[in-house]
C-alpha atoms as a PDB file:
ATOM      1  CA  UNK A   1     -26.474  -2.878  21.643  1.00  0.00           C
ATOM      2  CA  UNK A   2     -24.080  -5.489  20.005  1.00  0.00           C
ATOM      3  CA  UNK A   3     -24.569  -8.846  20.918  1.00  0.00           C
ATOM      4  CA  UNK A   4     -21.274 -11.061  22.217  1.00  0.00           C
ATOM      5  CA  UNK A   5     -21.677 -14.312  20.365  1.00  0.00           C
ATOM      6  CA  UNK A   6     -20.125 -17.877  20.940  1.00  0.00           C
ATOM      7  CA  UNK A   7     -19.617 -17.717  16.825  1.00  0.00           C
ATOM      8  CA  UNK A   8     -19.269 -14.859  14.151  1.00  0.00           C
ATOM      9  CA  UNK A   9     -20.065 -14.713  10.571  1.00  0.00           C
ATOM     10  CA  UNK A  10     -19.425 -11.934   7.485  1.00  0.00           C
ATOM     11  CA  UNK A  11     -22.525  -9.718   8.726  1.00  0.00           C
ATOM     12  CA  UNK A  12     -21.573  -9.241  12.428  1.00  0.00           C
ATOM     13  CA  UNK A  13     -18.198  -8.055  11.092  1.00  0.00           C
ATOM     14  CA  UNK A  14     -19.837  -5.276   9.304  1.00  0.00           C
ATOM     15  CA  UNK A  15     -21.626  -3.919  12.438  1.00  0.00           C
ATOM     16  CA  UNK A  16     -18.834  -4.591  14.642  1.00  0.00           C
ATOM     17  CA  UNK A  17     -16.776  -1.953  11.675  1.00  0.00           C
ATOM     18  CA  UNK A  18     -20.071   0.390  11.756  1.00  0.00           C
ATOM     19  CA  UNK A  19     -20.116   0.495  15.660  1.00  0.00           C
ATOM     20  CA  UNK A  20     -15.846   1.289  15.607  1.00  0.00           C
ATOM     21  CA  UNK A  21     -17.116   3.876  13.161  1.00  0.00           C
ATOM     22  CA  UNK A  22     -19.663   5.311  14.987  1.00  0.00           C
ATOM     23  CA  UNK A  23     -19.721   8.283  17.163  1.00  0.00           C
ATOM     24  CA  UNK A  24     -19.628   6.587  20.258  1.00  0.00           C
ATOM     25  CA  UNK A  25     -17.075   3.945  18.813  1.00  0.00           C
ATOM     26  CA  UNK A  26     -13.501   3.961  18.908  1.00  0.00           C
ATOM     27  CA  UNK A  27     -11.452   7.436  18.498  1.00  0.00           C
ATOM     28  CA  UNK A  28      -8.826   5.682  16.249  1.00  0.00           C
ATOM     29  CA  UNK A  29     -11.227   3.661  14.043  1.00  0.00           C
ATOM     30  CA  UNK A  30     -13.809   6.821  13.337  1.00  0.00           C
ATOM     31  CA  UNK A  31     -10.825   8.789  12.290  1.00  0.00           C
ATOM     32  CA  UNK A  32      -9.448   6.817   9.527  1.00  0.00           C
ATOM     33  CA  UNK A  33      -9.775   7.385   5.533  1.00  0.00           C
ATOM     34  CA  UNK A  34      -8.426   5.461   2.846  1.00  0.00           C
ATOM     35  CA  UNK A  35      -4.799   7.114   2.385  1.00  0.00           C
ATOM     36  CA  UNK A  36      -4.635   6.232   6.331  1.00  0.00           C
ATOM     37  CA  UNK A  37      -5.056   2.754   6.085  1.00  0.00           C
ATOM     38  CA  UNK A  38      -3.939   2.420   2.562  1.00  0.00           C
ATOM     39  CA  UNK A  39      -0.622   0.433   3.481  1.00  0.00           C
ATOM     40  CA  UNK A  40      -2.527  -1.849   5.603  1.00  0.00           C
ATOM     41  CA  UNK A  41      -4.175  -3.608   2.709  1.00  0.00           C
ATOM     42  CA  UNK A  42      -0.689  -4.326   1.082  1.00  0.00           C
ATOM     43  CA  UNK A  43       0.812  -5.290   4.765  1.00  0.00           C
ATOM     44  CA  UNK A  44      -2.030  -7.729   5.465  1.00  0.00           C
ATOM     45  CA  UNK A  45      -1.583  -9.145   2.169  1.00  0.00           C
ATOM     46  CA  UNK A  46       2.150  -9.795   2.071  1.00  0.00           C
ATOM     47  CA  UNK A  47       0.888 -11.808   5.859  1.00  0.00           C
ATOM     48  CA  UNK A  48      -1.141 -13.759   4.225  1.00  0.00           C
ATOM     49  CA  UNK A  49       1.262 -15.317   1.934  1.00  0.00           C
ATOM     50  CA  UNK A  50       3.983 -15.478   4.587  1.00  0.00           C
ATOM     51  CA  UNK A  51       0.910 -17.811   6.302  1.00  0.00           C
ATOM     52  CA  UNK A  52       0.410 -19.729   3.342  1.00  0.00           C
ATOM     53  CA  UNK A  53       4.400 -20.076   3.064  1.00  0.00           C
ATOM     54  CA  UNK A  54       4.661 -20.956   7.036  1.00  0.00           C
ATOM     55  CA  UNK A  55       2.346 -24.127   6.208  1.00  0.00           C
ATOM     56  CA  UNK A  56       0.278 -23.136   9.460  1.00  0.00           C
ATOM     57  CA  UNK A  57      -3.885 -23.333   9.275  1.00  0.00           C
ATOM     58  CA  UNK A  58      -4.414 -21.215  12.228  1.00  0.00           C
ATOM     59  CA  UNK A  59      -1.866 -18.808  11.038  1.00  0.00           C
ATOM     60  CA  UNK A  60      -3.802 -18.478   7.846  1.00  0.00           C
ATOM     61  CA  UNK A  61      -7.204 -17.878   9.032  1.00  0.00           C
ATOM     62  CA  UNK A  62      -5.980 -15.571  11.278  1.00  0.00           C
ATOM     63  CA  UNK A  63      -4.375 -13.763   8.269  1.00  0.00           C
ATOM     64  CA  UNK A  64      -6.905 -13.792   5.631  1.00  0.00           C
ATOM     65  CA  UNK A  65      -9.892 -12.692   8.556  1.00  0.00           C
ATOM     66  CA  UNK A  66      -7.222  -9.469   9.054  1.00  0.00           C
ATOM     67  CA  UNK A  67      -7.388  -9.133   5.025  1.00  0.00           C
ATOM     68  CA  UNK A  68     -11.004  -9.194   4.643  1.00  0.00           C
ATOM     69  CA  UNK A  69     -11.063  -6.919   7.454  1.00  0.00           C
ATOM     70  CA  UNK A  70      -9.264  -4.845   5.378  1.00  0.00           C
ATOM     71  CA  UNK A  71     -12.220  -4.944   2.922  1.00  0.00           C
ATOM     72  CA  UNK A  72     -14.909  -4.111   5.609  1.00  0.00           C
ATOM     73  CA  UNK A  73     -12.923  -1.360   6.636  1.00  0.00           C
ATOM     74  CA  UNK A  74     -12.885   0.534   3.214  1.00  0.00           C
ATOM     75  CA  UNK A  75     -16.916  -0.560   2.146  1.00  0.00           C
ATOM     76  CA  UNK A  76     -17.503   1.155   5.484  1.00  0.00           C
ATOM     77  CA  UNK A  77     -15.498   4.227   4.450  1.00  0.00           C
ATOM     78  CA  UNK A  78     -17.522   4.454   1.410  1.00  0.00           C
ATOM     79  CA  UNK A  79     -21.090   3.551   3.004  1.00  0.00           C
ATOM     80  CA  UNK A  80     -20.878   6.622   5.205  1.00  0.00           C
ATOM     81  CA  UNK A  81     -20.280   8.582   2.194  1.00  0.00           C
ATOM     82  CA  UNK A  82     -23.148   6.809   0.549  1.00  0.00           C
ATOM     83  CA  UNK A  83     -21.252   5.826  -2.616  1.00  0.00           C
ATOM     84  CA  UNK A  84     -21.043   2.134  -2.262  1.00  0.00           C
ATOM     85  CA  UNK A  85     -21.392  -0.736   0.374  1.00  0.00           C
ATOM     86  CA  UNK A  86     -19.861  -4.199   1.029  1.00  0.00           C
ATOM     87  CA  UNK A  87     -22.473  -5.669  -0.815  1.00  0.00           C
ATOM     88  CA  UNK A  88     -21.812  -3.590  -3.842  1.00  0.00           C
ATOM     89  CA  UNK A  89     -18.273  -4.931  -3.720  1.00  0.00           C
ATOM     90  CA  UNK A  90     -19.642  -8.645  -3.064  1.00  0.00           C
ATOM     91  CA  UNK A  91     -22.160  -8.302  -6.391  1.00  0.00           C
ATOM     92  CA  UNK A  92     -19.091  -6.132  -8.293  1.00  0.00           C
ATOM     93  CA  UNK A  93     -16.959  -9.593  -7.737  1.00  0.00           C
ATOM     94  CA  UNK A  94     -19.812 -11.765  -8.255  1.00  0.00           C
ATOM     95  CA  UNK A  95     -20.790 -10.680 -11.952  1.00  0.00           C
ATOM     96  CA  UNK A  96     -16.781 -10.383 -12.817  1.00  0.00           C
ATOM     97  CA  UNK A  97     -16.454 -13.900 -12.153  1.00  0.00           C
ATOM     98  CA  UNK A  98     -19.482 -14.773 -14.295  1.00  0.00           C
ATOM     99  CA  UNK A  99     -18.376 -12.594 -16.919  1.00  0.00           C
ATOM    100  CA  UNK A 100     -14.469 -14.111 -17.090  1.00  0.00           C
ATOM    101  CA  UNK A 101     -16.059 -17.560 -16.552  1.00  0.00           C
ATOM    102  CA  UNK A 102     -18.180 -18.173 -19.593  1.00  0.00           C
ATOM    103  CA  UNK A 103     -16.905 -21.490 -20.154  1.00  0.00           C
ATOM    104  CA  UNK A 104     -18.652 -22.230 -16.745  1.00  0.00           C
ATOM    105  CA  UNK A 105     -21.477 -20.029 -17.168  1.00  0.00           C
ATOM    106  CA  UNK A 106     -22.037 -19.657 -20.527  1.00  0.00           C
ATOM    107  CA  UNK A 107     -21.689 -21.386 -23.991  1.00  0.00           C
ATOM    108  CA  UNK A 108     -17.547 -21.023 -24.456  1.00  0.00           C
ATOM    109  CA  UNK A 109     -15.357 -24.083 -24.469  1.00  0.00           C
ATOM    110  CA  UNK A 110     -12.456 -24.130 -22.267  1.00  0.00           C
ATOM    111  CA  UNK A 111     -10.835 -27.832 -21.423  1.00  0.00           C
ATOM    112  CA  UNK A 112      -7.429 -26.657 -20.113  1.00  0.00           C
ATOM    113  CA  UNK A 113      -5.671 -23.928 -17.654  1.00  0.00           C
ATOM    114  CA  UNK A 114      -4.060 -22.643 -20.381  1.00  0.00           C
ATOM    115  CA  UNK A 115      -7.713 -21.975 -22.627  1.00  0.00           C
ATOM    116  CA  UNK A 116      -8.902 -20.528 -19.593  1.00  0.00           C
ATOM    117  CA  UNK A 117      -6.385 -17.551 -18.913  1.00  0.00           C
ATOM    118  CA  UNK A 118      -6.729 -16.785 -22.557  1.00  0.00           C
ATOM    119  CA  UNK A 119     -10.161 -16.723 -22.262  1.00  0.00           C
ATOM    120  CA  UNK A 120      -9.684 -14.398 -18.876  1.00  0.00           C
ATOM    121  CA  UNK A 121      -7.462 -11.932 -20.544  1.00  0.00           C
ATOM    122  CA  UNK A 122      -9.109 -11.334 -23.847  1.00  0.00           C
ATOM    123  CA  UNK A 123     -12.430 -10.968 -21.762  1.00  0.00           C
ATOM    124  CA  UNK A 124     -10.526  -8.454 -19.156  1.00  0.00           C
ATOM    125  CA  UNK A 125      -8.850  -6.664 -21.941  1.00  0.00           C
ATOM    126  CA  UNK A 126     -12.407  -5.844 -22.969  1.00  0.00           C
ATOM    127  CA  UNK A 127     -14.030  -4.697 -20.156  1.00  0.00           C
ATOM    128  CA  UNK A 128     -10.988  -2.603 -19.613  1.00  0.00           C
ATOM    129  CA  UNK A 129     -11.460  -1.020 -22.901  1.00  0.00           C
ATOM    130  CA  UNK A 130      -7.623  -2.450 -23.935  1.00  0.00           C
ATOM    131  CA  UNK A 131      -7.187  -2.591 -27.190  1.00  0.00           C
ATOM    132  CA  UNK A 132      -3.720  -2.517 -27.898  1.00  0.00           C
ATOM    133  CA  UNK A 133      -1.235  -5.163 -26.531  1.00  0.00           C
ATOM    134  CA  UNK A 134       1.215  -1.526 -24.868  1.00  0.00           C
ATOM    135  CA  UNK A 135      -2.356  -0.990 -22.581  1.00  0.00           C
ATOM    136  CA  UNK A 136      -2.428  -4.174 -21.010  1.00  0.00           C
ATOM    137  CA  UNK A 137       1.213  -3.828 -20.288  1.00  0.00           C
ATOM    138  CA  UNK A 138       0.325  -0.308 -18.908  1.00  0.00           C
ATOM    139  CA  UNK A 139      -2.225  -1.464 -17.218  1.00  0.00           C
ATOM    140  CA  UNK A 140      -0.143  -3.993 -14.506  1.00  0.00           C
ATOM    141  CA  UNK A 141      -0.491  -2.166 -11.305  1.00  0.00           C
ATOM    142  CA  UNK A 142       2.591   0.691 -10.572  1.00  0.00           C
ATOM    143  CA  UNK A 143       2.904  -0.211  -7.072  1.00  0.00           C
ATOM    144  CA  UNK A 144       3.219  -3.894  -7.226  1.00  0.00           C
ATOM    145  CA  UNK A 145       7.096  -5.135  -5.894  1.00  0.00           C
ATOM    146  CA  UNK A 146       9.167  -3.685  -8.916  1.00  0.00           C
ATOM    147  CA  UNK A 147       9.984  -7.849  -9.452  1.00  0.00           C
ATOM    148  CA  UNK A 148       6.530  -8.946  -9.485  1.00  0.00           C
ATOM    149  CA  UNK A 149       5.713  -6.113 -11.422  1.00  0.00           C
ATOM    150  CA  UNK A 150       8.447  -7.307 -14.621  1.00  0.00           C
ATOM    151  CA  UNK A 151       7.287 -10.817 -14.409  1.00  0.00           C
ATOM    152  CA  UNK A 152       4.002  -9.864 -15.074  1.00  0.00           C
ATOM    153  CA  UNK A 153       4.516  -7.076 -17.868  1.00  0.00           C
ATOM    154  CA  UNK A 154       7.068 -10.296 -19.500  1.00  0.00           C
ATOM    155  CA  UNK A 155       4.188 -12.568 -19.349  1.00  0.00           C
ATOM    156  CA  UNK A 156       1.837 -10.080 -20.650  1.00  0.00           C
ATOM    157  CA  UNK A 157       4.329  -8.944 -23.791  1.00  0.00           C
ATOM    158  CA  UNK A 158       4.842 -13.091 -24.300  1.00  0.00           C
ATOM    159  CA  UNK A 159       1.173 -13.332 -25.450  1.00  0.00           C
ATOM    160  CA  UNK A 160       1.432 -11.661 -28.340  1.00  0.00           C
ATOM    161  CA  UNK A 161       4.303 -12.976 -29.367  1.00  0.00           C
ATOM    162  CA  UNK A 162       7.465 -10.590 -28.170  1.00  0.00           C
ATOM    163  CA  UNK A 163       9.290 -12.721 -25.798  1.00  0.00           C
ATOM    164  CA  UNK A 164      12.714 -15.135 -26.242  1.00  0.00           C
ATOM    165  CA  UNK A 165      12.273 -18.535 -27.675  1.00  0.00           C
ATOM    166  CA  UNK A 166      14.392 -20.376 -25.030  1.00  0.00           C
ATOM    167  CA  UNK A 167      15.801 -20.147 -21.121  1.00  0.00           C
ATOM    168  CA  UNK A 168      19.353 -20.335 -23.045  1.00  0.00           C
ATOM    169  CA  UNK A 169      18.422 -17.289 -25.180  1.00  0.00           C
ATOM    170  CA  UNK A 170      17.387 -15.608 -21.782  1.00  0.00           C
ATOM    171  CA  UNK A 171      20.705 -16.767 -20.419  1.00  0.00           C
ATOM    172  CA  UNK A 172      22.355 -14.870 -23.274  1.00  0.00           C
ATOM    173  CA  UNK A 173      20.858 -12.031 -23.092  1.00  0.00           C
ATOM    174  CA  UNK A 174      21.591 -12.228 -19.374  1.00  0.00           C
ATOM    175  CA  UNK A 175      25.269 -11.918 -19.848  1.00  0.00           C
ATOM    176  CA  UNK A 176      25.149  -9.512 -22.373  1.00  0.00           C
ATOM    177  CA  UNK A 177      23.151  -7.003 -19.678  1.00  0.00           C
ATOM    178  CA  UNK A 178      26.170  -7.883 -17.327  1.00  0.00           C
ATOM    179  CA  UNK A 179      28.944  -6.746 -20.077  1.00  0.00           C
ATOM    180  CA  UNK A 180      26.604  -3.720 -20.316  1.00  0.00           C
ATOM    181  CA  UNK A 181      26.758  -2.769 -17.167  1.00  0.00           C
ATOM    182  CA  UNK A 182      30.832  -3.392 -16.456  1.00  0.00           C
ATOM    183  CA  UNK A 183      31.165  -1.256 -19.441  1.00  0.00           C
ATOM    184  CA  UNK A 184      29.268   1.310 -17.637  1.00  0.00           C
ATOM    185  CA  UNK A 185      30.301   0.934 -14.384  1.00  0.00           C
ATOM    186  CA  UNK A 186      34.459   2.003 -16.353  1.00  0.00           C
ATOM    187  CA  UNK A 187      32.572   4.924 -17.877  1.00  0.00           C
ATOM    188  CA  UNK A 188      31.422   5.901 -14.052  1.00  0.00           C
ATOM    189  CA  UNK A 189      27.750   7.639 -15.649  1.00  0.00           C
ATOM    190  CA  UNK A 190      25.297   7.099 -13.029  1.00  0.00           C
ATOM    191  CA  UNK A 191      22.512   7.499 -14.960  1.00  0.00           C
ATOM    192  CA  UNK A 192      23.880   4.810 -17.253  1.00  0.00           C
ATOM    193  CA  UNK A 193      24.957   2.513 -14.413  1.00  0.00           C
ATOM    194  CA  UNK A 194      21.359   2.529 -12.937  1.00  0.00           C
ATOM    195  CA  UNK A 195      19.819   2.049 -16.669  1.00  0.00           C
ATOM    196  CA  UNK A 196      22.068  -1.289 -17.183  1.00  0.00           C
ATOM    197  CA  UNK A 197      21.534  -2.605 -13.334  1.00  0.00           C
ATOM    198  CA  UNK A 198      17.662  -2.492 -14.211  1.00  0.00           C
ATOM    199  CA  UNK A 199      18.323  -4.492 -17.185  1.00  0.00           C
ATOM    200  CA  UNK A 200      19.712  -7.007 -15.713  1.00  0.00           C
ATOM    201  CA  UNK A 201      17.370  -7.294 -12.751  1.00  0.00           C
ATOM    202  CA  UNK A 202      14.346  -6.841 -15.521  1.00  0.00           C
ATOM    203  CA  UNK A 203      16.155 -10.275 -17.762  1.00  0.00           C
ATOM    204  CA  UNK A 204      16.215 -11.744 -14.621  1.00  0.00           C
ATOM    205  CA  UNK A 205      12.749 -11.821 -14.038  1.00  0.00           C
ATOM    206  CA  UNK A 206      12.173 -13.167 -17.310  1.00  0.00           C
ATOM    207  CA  UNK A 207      14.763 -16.153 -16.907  1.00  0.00           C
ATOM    208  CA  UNK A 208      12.497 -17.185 -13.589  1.00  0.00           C
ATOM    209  CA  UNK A 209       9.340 -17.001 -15.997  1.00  0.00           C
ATOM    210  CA  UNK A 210      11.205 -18.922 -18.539  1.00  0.00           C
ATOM    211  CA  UNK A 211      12.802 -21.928 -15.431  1.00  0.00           C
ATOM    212  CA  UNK A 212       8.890 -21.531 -13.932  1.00  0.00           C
ATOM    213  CA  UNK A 213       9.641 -20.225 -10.656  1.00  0.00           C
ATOM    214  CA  UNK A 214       8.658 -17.081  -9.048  1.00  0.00           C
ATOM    215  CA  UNK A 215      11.509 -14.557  -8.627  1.00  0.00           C
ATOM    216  CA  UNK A 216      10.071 -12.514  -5.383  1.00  0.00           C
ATOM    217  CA  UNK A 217       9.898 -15.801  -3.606  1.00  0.00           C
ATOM    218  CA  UNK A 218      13.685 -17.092  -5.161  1.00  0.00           C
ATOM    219  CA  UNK A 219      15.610 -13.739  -4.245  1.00  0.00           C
ATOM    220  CA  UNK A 220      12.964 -14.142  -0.571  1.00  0.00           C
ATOM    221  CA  UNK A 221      14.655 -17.154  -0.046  1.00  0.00           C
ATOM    222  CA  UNK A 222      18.779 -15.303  -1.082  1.00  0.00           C
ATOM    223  CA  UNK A 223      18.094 -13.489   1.745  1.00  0.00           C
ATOM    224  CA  UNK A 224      16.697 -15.706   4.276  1.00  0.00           C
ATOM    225  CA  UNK A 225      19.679 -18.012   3.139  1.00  0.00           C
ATOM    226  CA  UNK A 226      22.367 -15.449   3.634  1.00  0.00           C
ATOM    227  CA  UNK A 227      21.282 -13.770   7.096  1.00  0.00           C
ATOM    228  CA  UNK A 228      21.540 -17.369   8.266  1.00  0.00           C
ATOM    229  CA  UNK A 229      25.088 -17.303   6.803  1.00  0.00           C
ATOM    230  CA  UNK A 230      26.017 -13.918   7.759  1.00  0.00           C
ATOM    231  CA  UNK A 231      24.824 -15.594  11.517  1.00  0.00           C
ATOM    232  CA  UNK A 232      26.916 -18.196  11.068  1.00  0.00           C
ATOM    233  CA  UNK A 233      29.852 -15.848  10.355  1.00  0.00           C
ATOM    234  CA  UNK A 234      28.954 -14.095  13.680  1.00  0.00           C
ATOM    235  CA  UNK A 235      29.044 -17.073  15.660  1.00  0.00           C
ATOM    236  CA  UNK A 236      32.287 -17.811  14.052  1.00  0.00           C
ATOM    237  CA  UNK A 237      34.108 -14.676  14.918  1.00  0.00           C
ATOM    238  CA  UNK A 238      32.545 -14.830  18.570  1.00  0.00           C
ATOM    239  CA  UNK A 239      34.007 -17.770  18.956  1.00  0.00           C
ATOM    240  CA  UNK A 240      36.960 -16.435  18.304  1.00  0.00           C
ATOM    241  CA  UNK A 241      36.352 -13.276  20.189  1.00  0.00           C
ATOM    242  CA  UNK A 242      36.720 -11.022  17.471  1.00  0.00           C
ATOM    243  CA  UNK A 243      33.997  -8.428  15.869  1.00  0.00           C
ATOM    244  CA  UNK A 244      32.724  -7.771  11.986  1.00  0.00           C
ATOM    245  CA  UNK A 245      35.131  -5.032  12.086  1.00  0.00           C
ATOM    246  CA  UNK A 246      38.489  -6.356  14.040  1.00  0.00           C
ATOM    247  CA  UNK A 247      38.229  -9.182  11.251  1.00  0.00           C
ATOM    248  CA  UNK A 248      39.782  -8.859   8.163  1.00  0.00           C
ATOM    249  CA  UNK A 249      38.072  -9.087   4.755  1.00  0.00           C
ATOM    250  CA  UNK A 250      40.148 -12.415   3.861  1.00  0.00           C
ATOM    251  CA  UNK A 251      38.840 -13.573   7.177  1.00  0.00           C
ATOM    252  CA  UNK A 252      35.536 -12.825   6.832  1.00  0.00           C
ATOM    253  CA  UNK A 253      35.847 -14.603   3.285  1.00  0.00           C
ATOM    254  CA  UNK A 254      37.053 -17.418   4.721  1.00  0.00           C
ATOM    255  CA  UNK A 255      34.338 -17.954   7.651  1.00  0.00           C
ATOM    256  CA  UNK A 256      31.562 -17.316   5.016  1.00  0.00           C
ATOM    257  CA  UNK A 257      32.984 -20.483   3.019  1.00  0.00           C
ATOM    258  CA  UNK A 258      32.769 -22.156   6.071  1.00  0.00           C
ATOM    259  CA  UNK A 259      29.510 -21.768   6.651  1.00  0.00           C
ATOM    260  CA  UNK A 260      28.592 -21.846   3.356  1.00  0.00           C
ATOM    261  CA  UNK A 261      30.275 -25.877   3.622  1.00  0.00           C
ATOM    262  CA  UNK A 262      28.598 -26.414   6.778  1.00  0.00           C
ATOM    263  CA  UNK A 263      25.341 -25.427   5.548  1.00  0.00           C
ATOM    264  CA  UNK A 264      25.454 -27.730   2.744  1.00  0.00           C
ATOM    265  CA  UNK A 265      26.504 -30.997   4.998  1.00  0.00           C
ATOM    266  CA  UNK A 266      23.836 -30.500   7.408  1.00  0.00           C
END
C-alpha cells in the first residue's frame, strides 16, 4: 500500500507512476502510450521556460517536477515492456556527460566556453557516427519551432566555415531576400512566393545569431508587444463607441500610432 509522506523524493515518484499504471490504478494513466502523451513532453517544456521567463521560483519547480514527470511517465512505458527503466535513462545521461566532459573527466584541456562546445560537438559528432558537416545539419531535430530549428542548422553550418563575415553582410543579404520576394509576389507564383518568404524568415534567424539574441524569444516578445497594442486600439475605439469593423482603416492607423506613442512615454 503506498505510503502518504510529509516529503517526496525521485523514487516515490516512480511507484506513485507504477501504481497509476497498475491494474487497479487510474483508467486514464494505464491507458496511455507514447504517441498519447507525446505532445505533453514538448507542452511541459515550452512551461518550463515560460517559468524561467516569469522570474517565479515556485512557478519553476512546479514546472520542471511536471517535466520530469514527463520522464517517469515514458521509463514506465518502457519498464512494462521490459526494454528499459528510469535508471537506464539516469546511467544513459550519466556516461554521456562523462564522455562530452573529458576536460573534466579525463586528460583534454578546455579553459573557455567556447573550447568546450567544440570539444562537445566533435565528441557528439562521433558517437553519432557524423562524419560529414551536411549530417550534423541533418541531424538538428525536424520538429523543433521551424525558428529555433534555422538558428541552430546556421550555427551548425558556421563551424565549418560557411556562414557571413558580418551582421551588415546579413543585413544585405536581408534586403536582397525582400526584393526577391516583391519580385515574386508581381509574378503571383505561389510556390515561388512561399520559397522567397522562407528566405527571408531563414536570414532572419541568422541576423539574431549574428546581433546574439534569440529569435523565438524576439518575435515572442512582437507579439506580446502588439496584442497589448491591438488592446490599446480596442480601448480606443470603445471609447469612442465604435467597433474593429465600423472604424475605418485610416482610423485604425491612426489609434495604433497612438498607442504605439503612448506606449513609449509610459
Amino acid at each position: 500500500m503506498f505510503e502518504i509522506k510529509e516529503k517526496y523524493g525521485i523514487n516515490d515518484l516512480r511507484e506513485i507512476m507504477k501504481e497509476l499504471r497498475s491494474e487497479h490504478g487510474c483508467p486514464w494513466d494505464k491507458v496511455q502510450t507514447h504517441e498519447s502523451i507525446r505532445m505533453d513532453v514538448l507542452e511541459e517544456a515550452y512551461e518550463v521556460a515560460e517559468a524561467i521567463d516569469s522570474g517565479s521560483t515556485d512557478l519553476l519547480k512546479e514546472e520542471l517536477g511536471d517535466l520530469l514527470l514527463q520522464v517517469v511517465f515514458h521509463s514506465e512505458i518502457e519498464d512494462e515492456q521490459k526494454h528499459f527503466n528510469f535508471d537506464d535513462v539516469c546511467d544513459g545521461i550519466c556516461k554521456k556527460l562523462v564522455y562530452r566532459h573529458p576536460h573534466v573527466f579525463g586528460d583534454i584541456t578546455a579553459n573557455t566556453p567556447e573550447e568546450v562546445l567544440k570539444n562537445w560537438d566533435n565528441l557528439k559528432a562521433a558517437s553519432k557516427n557524423e562524419e560529414k558537416p551536411s549530417d550534423r545539419l541533418r541531424s538538428v531535430p525536424k520538429l523543433l519551432p521551424a525558428l529555433m530549428r534555422a538558428e541552430k542548422v546556421g550555427k551548425r553550418a558556421s563551424r565549418v566555415g560557411m556562414d557571413f563575415s558580418s551582421t551588415s553582410e546579413v543585413i544585405q543579404r536581408l534586403r536582397s531576400e525582400i526584393d526577391e520576394l516583391e519580385a515574386a509576389v508581381n509574378e503571383g507564383t505561389d510556390r515561388n512566393i512561399e520559397e522567397e518568404l522562407g528566405d527571408i524568415l531563414f536570414s532572419c534567424t541568422n541576423l539574431s545569431r549574428f546581433l546574439q539574441k534569440d529569435s523565438e524569444k524576439a518575435l515572442t516578445f512582437a507579439i506580446n508587444k502588439f496584442i497589448i497594442r491591438f488592446s490599446g486600439v480596442e480601448a480606443l475605439l470603445e471609447q469612442a463607441g465604435k467597433t474593429f469593423t465600423e472604424a475605418s482603416p485610416e482610423e485604425l492607423e491612426t489609434l495604433w500610432e497612438q498607442t504605439k506613442t503612448d506606449s513609449h512615454q509610459a
